[in-house]
Every structure is written in C-alpha cells, then in structure tokens.
N, C-alpha and C. Protein backbone atom coordinates (compact mmCIF):
# COMPACT_ATOMS: atom_id res chain seq x y z
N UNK A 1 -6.13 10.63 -7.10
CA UNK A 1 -5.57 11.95 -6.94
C UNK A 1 -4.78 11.97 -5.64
N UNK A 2 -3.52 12.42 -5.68
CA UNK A 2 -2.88 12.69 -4.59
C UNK A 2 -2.76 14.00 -4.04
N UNK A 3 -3.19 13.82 -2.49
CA UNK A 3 -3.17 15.71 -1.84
C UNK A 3 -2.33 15.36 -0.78
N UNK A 4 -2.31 16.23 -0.78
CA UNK A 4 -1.46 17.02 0.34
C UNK A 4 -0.21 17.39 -0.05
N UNK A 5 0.54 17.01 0.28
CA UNK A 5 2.41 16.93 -0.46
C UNK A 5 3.00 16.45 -1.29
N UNK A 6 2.15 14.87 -1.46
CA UNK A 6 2.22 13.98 -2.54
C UNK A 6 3.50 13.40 -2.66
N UNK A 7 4.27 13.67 -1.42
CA UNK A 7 5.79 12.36 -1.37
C UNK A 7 5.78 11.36 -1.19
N UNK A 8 6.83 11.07 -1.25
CA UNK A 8 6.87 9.17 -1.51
C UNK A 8 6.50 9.09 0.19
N UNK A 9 6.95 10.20 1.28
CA UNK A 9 7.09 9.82 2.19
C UNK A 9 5.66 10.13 3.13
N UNK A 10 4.93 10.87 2.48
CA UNK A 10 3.37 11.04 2.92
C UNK A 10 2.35 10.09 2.36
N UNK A 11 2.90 9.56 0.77
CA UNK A 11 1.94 8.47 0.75
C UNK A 11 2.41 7.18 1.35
N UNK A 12 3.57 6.84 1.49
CA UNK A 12 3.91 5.63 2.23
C UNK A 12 3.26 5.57 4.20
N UNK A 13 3.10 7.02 4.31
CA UNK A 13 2.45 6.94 5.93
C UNK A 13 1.24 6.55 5.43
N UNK A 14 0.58 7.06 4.58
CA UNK A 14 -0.83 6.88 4.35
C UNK A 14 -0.89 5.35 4.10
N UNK A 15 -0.19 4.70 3.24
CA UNK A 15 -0.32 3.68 2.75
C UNK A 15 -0.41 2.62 4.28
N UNK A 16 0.64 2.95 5.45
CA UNK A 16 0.73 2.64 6.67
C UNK A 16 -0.37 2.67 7.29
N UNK A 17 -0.98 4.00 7.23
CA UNK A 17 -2.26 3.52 7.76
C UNK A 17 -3.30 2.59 7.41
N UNK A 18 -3.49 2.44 5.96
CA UNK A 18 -4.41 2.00 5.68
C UNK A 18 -4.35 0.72 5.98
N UNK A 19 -2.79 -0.46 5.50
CA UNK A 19 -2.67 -1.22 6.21
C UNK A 19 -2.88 -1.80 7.70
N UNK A 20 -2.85 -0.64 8.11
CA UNK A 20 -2.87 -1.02 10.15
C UNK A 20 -4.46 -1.15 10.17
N UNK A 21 -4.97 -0.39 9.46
CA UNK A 21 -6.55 -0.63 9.37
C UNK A 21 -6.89 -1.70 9.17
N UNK A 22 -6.42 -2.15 8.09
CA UNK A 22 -7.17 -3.87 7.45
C UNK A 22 -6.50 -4.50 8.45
N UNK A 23 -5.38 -4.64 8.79
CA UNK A 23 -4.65 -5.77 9.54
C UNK A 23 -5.20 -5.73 11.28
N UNK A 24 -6.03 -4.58 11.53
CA UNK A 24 -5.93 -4.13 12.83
C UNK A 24 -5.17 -4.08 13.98
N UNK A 25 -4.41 -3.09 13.49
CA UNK A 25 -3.23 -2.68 14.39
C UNK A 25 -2.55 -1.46 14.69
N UNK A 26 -1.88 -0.88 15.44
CA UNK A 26 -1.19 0.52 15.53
C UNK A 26 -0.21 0.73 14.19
N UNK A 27 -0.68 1.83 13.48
CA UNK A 27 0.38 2.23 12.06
C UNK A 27 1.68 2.11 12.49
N UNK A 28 2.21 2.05 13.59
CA UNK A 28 3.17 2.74 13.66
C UNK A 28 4.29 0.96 13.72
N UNK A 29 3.08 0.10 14.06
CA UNK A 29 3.81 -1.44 13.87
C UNK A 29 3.98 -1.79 12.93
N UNK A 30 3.39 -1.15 11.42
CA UNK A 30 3.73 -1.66 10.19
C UNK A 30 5.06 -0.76 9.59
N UNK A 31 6.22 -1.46 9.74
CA UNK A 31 7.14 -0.91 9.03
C UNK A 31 7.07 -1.15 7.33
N UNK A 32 7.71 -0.30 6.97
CA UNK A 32 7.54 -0.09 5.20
C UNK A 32 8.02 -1.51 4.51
N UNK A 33 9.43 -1.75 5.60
CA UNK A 33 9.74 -3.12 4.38
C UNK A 33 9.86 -4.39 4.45
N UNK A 34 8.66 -4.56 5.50
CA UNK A 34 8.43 -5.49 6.51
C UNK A 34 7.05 -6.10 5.13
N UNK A 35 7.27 -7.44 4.51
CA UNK A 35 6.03 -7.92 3.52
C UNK A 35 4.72 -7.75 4.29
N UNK A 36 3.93 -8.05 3.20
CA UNK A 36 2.62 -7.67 3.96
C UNK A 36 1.86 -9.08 3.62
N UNK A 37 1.93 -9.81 2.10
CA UNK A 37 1.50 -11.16 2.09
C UNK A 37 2.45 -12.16 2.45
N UNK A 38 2.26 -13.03 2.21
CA UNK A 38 3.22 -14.23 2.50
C UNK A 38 4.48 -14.52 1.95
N UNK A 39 5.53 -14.35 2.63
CA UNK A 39 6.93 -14.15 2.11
C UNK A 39 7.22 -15.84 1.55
N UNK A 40 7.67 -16.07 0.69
CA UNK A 40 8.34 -17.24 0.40
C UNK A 40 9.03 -18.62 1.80
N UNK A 41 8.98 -17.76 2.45
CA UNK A 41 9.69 -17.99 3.51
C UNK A 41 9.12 -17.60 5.46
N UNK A 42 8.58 -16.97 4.94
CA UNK A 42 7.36 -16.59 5.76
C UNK A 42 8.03 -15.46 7.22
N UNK A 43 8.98 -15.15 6.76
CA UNK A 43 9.75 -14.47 7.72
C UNK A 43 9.47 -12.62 7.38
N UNK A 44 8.97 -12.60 8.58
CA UNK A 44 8.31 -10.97 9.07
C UNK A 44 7.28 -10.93 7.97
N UNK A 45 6.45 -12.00 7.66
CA UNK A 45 5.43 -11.15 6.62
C UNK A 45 4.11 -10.65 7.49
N UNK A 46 3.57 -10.08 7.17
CA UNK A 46 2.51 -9.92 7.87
C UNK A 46 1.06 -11.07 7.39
N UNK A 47 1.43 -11.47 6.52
CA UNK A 47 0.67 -12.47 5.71
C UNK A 47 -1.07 -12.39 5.85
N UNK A 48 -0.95 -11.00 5.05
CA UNK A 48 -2.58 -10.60 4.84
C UNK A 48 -2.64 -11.90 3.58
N UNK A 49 -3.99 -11.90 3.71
CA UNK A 49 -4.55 -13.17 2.39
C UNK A 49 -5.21 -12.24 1.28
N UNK A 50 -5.79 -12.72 0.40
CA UNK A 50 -6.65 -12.40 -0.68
C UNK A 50 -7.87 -11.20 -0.60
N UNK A 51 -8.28 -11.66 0.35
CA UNK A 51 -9.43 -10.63 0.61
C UNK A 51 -8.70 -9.56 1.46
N UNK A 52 -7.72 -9.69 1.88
CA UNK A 52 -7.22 -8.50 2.28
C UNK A 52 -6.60 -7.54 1.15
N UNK A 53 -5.78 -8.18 0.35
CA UNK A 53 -5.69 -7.44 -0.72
C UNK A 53 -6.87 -6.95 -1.37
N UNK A 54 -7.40 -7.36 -1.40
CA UNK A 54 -8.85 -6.69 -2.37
C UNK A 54 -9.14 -5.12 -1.29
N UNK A 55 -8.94 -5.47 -0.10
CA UNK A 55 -9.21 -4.31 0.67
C UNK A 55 -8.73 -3.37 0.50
N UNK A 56 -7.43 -3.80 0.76
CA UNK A 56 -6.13 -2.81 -0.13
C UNK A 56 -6.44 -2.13 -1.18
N UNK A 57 -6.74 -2.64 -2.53
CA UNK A 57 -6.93 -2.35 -3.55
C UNK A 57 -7.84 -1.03 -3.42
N UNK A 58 -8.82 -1.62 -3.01
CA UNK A 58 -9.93 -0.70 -2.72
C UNK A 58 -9.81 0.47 -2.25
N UNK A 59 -9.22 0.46 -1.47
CA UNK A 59 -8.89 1.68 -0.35
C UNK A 59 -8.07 2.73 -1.52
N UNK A 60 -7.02 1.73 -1.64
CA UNK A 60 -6.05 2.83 -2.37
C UNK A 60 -6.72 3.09 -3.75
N UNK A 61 -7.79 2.38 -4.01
CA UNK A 61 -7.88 3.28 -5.43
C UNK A 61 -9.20 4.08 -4.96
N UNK A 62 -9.63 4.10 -3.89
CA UNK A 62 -10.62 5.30 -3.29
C UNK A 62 -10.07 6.69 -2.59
N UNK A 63 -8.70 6.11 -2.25
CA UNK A 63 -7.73 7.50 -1.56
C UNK A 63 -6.99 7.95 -2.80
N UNK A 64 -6.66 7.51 -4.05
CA UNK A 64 -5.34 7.94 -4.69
C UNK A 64 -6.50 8.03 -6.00
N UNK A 65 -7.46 7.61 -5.97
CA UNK A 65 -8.45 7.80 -7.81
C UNK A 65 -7.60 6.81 -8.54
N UNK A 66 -7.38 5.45 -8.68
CA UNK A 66 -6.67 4.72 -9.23
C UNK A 66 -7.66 4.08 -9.79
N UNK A 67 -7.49 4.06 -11.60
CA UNK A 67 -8.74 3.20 -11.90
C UNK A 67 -8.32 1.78 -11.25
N UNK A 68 -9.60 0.72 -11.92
CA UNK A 68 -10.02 -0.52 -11.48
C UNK A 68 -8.76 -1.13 -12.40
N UNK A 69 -7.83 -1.06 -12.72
CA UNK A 69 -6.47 -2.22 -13.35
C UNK A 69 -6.64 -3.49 -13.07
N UNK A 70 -6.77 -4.14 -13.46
CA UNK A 70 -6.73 -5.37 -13.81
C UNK A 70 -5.28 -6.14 -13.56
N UNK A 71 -3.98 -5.23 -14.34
CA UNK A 71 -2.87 -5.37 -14.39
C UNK A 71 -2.28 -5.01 -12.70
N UNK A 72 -2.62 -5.00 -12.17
CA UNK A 72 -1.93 -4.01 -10.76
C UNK A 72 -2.36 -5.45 -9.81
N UNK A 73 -1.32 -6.23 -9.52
CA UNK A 73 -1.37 -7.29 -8.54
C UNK A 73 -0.96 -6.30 -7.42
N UNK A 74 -1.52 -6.46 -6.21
CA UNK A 74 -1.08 -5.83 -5.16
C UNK A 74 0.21 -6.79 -4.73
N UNK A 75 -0.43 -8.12 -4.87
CA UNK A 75 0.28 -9.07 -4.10
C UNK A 75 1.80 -9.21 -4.57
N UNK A 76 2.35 -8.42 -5.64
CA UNK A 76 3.65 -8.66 -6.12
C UNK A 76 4.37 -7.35 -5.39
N UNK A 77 3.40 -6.17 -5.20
CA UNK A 77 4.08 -5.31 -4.41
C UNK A 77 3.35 -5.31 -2.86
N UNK A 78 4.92 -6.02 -2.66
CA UNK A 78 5.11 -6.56 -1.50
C UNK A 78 4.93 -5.68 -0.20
N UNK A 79 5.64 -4.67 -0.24
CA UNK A 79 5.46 -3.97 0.84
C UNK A 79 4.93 -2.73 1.16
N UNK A 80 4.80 -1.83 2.14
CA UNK A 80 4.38 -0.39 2.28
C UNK A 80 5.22 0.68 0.92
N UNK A 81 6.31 0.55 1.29
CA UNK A 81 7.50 1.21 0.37
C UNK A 81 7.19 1.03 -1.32
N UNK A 82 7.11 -0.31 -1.88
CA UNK A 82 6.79 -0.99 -2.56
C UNK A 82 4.93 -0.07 -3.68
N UNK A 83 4.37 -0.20 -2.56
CA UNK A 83 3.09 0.54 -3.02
C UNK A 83 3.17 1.77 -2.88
N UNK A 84 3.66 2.34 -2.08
CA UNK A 84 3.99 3.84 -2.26
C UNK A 84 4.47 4.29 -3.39
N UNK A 85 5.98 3.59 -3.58
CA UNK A 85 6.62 4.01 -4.55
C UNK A 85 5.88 3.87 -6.04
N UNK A 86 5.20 2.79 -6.28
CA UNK A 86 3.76 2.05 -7.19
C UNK A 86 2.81 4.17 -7.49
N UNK A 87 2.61 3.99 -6.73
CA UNK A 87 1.79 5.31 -6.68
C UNK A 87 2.54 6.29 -7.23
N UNK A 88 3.18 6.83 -5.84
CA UNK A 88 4.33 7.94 -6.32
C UNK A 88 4.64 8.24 -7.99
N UNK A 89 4.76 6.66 -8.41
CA UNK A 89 5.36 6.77 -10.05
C UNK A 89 4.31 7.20 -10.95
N UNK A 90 2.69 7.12 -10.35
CA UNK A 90 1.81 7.44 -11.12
C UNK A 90 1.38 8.95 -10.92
N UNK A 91 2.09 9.14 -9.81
CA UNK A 91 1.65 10.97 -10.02
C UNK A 91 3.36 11.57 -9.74
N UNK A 92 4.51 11.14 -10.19
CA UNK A 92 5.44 12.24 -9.67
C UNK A 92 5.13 13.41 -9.61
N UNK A 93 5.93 13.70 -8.27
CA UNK A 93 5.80 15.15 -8.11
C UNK A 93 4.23 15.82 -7.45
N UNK A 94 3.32 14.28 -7.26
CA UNK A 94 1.92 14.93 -6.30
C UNK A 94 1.16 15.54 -7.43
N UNK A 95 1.14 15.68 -8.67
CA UNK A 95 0.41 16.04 -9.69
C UNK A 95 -1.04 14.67 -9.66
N UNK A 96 -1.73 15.33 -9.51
CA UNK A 96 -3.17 14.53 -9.82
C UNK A 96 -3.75 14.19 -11.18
C-alpha cells in the first residue's frame, strides 16, 4: 500500500532511504540513477550483492504490501528511479 502522496517522486525518496539504510549511508548520497548492483562495467554502481537485495525486497514489500513475486528480480531494476517507477506502475496514482 502506498501513503502519503504516492508519487513517483515520494516513493523514489523513500526507496532512497531505504537503500542508504542497507548500504549504510546518508540518503542523500544515493542518487536515483546511480546502479545499485554491479554494473557490467562496474562504473558508479554501488554494488550491493545478493543478500542485499533480499533486504531490499523485504523492505519494500513491508513498506509498499507487495506480495512475495517470485517474478520481481530486484537485481534487473537497477536503480532508485528504476524501483520507484516498478512500484509507482503498481499503484498509479497512490491508489492502494
């Protein structure tokens, strides 16, 4: 369920935070389109691993009510923006 405003641009802060959490760091260092696992190339990723994604997962399907998907690789959506927008598409418009 999404509260508050439910924009792309309130869940992408949120999504910011939650990242700065697992990664332990100030939100305000995780930019949106900056990768978060391991870039091909390895340039600006933040290169969380496996169990960080699972953290991820977790989080966001404890903040947003996202069932347990199976189908939902975090690791393909790559970035803050990326998972926001992921979300966003499951509630346009902040509808729960």
């Amino acid at each position: 369920m999404i509260g508050g405003d439910g924009s792309l641009d309130a869940i992408a802060q949120r999504v910011r935070a939650i990242v700065a959490d697992i990664a332990g760091v100030d939100p305000a260092s995780v930019a949106e389109h900056t990768p978060l696992f391991d870039a091909e190339d390895g340039a600006g990723a933040w290169a969380l691993d496996s169990l960080d994604s699972l953290k991820l997962a977790l989080a966001l399907a404890e903040e947003y009510g996202l069932d347990d998907d199976p189908e939902i690789d975090y690791q393909h959506l790559q970035t803050v923006r990326e998972i926001a927008q992921y979300i966003h598409g499951l509630h346009p418009g902040g509808e729960s």
